[in-house]
C-alpha atoms as a PDB file:
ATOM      1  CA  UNK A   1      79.668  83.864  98.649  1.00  0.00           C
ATOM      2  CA  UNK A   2      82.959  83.546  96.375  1.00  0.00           C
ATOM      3  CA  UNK A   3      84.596  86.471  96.375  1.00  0.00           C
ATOM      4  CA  UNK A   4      85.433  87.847  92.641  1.00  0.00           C
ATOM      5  CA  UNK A   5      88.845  87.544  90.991  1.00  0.00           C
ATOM      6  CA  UNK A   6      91.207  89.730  89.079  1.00  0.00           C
ATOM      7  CA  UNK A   7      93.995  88.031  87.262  1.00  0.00           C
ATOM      8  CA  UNK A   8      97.358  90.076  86.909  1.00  0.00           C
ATOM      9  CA  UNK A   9      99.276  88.894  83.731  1.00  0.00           C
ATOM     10  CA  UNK A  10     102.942  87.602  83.933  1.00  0.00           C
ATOM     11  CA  UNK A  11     104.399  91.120  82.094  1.00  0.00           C
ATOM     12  CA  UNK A  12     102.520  93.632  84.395  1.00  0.00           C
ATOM     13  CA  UNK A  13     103.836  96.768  84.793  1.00  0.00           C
ATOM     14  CA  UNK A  14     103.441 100.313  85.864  1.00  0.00           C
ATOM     15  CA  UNK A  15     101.735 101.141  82.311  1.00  0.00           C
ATOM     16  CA  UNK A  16      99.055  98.369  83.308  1.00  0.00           C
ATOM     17  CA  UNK A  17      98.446  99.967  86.538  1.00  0.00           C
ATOM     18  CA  UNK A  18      95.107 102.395  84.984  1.00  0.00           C
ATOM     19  CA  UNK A  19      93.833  99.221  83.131  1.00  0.00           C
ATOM     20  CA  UNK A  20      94.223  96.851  86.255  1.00  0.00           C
ATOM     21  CA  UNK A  21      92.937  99.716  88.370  1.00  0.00           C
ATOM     22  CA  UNK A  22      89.611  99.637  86.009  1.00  0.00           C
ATOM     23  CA  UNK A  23      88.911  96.089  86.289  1.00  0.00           C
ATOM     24  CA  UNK A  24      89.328  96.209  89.968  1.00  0.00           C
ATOM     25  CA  UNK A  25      86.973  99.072  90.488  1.00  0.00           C
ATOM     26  CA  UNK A  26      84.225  97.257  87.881  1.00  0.00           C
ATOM     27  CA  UNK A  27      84.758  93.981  89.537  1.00  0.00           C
ATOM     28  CA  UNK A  28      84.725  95.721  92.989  1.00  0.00           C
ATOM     29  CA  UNK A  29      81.437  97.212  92.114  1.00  0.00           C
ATOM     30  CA  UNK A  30      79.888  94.590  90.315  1.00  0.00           C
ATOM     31  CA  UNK A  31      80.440  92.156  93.705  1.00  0.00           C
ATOM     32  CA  UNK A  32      81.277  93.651  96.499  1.00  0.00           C
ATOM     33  CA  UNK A  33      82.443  91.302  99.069  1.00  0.00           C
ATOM     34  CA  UNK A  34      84.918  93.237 100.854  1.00  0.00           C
ATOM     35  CA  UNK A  35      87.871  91.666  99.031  1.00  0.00           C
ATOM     36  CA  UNK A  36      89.130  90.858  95.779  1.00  0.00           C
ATOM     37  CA  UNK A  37      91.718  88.065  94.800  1.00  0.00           C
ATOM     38  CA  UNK A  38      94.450  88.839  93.033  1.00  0.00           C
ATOM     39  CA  UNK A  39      95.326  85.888  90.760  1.00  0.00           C
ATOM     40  CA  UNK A  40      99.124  85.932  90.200  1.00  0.00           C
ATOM     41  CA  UNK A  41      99.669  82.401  89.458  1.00  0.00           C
ATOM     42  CA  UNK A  42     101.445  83.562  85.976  1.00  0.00           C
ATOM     43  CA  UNK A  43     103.899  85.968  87.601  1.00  0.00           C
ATOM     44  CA  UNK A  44     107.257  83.660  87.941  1.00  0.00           C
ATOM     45  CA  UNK A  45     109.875  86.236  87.970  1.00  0.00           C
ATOM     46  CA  UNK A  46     108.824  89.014  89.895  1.00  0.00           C
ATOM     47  CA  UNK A  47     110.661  92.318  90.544  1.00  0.00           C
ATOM     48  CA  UNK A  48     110.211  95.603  91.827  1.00  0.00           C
ATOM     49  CA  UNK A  49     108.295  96.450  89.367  1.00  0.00           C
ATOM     50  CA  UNK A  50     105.876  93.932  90.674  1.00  0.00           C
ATOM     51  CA  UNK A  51     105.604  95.006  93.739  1.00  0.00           C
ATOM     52  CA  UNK A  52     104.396  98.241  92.565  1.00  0.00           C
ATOM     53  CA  UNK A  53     101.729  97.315  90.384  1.00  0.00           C
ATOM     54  CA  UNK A  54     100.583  95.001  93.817  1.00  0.00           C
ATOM     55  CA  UNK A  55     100.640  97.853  96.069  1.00  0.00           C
ATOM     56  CA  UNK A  56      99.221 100.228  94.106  1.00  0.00           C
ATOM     57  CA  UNK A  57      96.285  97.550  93.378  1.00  0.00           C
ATOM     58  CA  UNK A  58      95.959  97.587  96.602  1.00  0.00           C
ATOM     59  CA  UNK A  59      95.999 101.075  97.514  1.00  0.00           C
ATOM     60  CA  UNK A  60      93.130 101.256  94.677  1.00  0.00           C
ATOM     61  CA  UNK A  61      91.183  98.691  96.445  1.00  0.00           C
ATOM     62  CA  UNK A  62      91.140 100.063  99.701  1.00  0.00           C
ATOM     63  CA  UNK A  63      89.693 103.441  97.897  1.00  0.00           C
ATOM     64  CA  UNK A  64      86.775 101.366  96.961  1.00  0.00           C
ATOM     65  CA  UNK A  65      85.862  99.869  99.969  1.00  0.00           C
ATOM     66  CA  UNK A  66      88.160  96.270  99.819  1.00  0.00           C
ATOM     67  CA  UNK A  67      91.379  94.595  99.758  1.00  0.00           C
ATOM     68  CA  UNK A  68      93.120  92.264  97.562  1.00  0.00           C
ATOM     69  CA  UNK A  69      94.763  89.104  98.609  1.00  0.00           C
ATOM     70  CA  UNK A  70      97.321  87.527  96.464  1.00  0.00           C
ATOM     71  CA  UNK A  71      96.437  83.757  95.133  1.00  0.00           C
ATOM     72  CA  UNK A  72      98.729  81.442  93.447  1.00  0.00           C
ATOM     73  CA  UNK A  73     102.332  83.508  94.293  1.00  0.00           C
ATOM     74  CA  UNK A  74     105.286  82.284  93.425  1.00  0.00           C
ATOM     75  CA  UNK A  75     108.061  81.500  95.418  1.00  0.00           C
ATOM     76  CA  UNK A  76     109.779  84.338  94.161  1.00  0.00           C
ATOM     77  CA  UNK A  77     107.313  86.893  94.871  1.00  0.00           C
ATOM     78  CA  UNK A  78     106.729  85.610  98.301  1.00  0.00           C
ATOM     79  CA  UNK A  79     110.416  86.380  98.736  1.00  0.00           C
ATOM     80  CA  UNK A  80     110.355  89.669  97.908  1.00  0.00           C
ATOM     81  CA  UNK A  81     107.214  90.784  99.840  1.00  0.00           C
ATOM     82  CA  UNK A  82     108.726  89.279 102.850  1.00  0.00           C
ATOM     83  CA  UNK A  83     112.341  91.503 101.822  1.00  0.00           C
ATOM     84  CA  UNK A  84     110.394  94.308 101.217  1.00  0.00           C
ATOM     85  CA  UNK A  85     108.710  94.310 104.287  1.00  0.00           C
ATOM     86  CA  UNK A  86     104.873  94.253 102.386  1.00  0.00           C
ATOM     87  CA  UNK A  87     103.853  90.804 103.112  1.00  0.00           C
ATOM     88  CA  UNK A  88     101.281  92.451 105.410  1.00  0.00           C
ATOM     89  CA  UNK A  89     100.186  94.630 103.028  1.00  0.00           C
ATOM     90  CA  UNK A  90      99.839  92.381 100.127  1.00  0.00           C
ATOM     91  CA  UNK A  91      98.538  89.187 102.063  1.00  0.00           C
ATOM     92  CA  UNK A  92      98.750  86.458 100.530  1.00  0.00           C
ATOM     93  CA  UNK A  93      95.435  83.588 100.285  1.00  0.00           C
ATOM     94  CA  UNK A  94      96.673  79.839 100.585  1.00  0.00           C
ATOM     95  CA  UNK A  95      96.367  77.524  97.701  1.00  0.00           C
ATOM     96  CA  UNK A  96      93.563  74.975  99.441  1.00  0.00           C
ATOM     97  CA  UNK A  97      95.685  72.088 100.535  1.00  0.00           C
ATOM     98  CA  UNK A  98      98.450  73.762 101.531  1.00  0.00           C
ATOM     99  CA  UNK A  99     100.468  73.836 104.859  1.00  0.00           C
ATOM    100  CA  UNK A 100     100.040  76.805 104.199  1.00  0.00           C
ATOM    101  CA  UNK A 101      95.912  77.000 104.862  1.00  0.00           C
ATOM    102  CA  UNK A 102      96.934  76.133 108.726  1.00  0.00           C
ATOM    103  CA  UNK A 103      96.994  79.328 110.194  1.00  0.00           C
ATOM    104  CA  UNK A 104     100.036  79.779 112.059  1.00  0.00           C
ATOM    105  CA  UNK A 105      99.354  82.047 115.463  1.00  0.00           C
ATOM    106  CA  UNK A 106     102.205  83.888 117.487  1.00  0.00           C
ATOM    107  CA  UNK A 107     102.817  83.221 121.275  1.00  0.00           C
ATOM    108  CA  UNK A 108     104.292  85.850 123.383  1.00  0.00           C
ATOM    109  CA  UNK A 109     107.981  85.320 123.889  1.00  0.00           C
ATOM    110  CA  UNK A 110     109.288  85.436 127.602  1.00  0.00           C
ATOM    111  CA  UNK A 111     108.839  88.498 129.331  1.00  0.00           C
ATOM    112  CA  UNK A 112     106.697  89.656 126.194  1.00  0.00           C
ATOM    113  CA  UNK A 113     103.318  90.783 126.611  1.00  0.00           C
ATOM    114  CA  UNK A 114     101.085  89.312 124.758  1.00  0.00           C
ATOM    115  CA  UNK A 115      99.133  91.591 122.234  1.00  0.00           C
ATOM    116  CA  UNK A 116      95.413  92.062 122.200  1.00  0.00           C
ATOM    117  CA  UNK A 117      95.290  90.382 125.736  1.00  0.00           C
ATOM    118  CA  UNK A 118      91.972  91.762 127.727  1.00  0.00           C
ATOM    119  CA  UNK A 119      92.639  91.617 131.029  1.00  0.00           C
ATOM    120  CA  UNK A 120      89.476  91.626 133.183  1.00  0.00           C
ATOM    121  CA  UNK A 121      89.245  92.709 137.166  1.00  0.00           C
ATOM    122  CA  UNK A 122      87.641  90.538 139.628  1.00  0.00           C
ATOM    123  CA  UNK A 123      85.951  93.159 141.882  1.00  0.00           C
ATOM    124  CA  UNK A 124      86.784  90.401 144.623  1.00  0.00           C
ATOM    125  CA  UNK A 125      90.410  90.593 144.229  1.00  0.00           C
ATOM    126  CA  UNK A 126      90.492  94.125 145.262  1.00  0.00           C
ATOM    127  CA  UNK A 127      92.327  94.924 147.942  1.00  0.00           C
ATOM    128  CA  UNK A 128      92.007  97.786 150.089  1.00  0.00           C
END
């Protein structure tokens, strides 16, 4: 199952956000699959501004049921979720082909315990 798309033009801004927010929720509706991409391929010089419009798409999205996941962002944008600290919340779908489409998975540093580690008991190894 593809999952639907939404393109975001290169000149969005907080006016847009009501229109945008439309499309999502009819595209949201029309296919539900749990997430939307966000097609931002046009957006080459990003700002703030941006960033709003993103976050609040994706605050809309998550009312409905989904996410969004940004396709096609630019180098620029990229830098600025990562500065702002939302790269998390606006994640960000490889191009296919990418190095990018490897994911890349976090070892525990020394004398860091590892996250989401289940440790199970061996009722053997108890000792009285």
């Amino acid at each position: 199952m593809r999952a639907p798309v939404l393109v975001v033009g290169q000149s969005a801004g907080r006016a847009d956000v009501p229109v945008l927010s439309q499309h999502l929720a009819a595209i949201a509706r029309a296919a539900p699959a749990g997430v939307v991409i966000c097609d931002v391929r046009t957006i080459t010089s990003p700002d703030a501004g941006t960033i709003d419009v993103l976050a609040r798409l994706q605050v809309a999205a998550r009312r409905l049921g989904c996410g969004i996941r940004l396709y096609g962002a630019h180098p620029r944008l990229r830098e600025l979720l990562l500065l702002t600290g939302l790269s998390e919340v606006l994640p960000l779908l490889a191009d296919p082909g990418s190095v990018e489409a490897v994911e890349v998975v976090r070892e525990a540093e020394e004398r860091e315990d590892p996250v989401y580690v289940q440790e199970g008991v061996d009722p053997g190894d108890l000792v009285s």
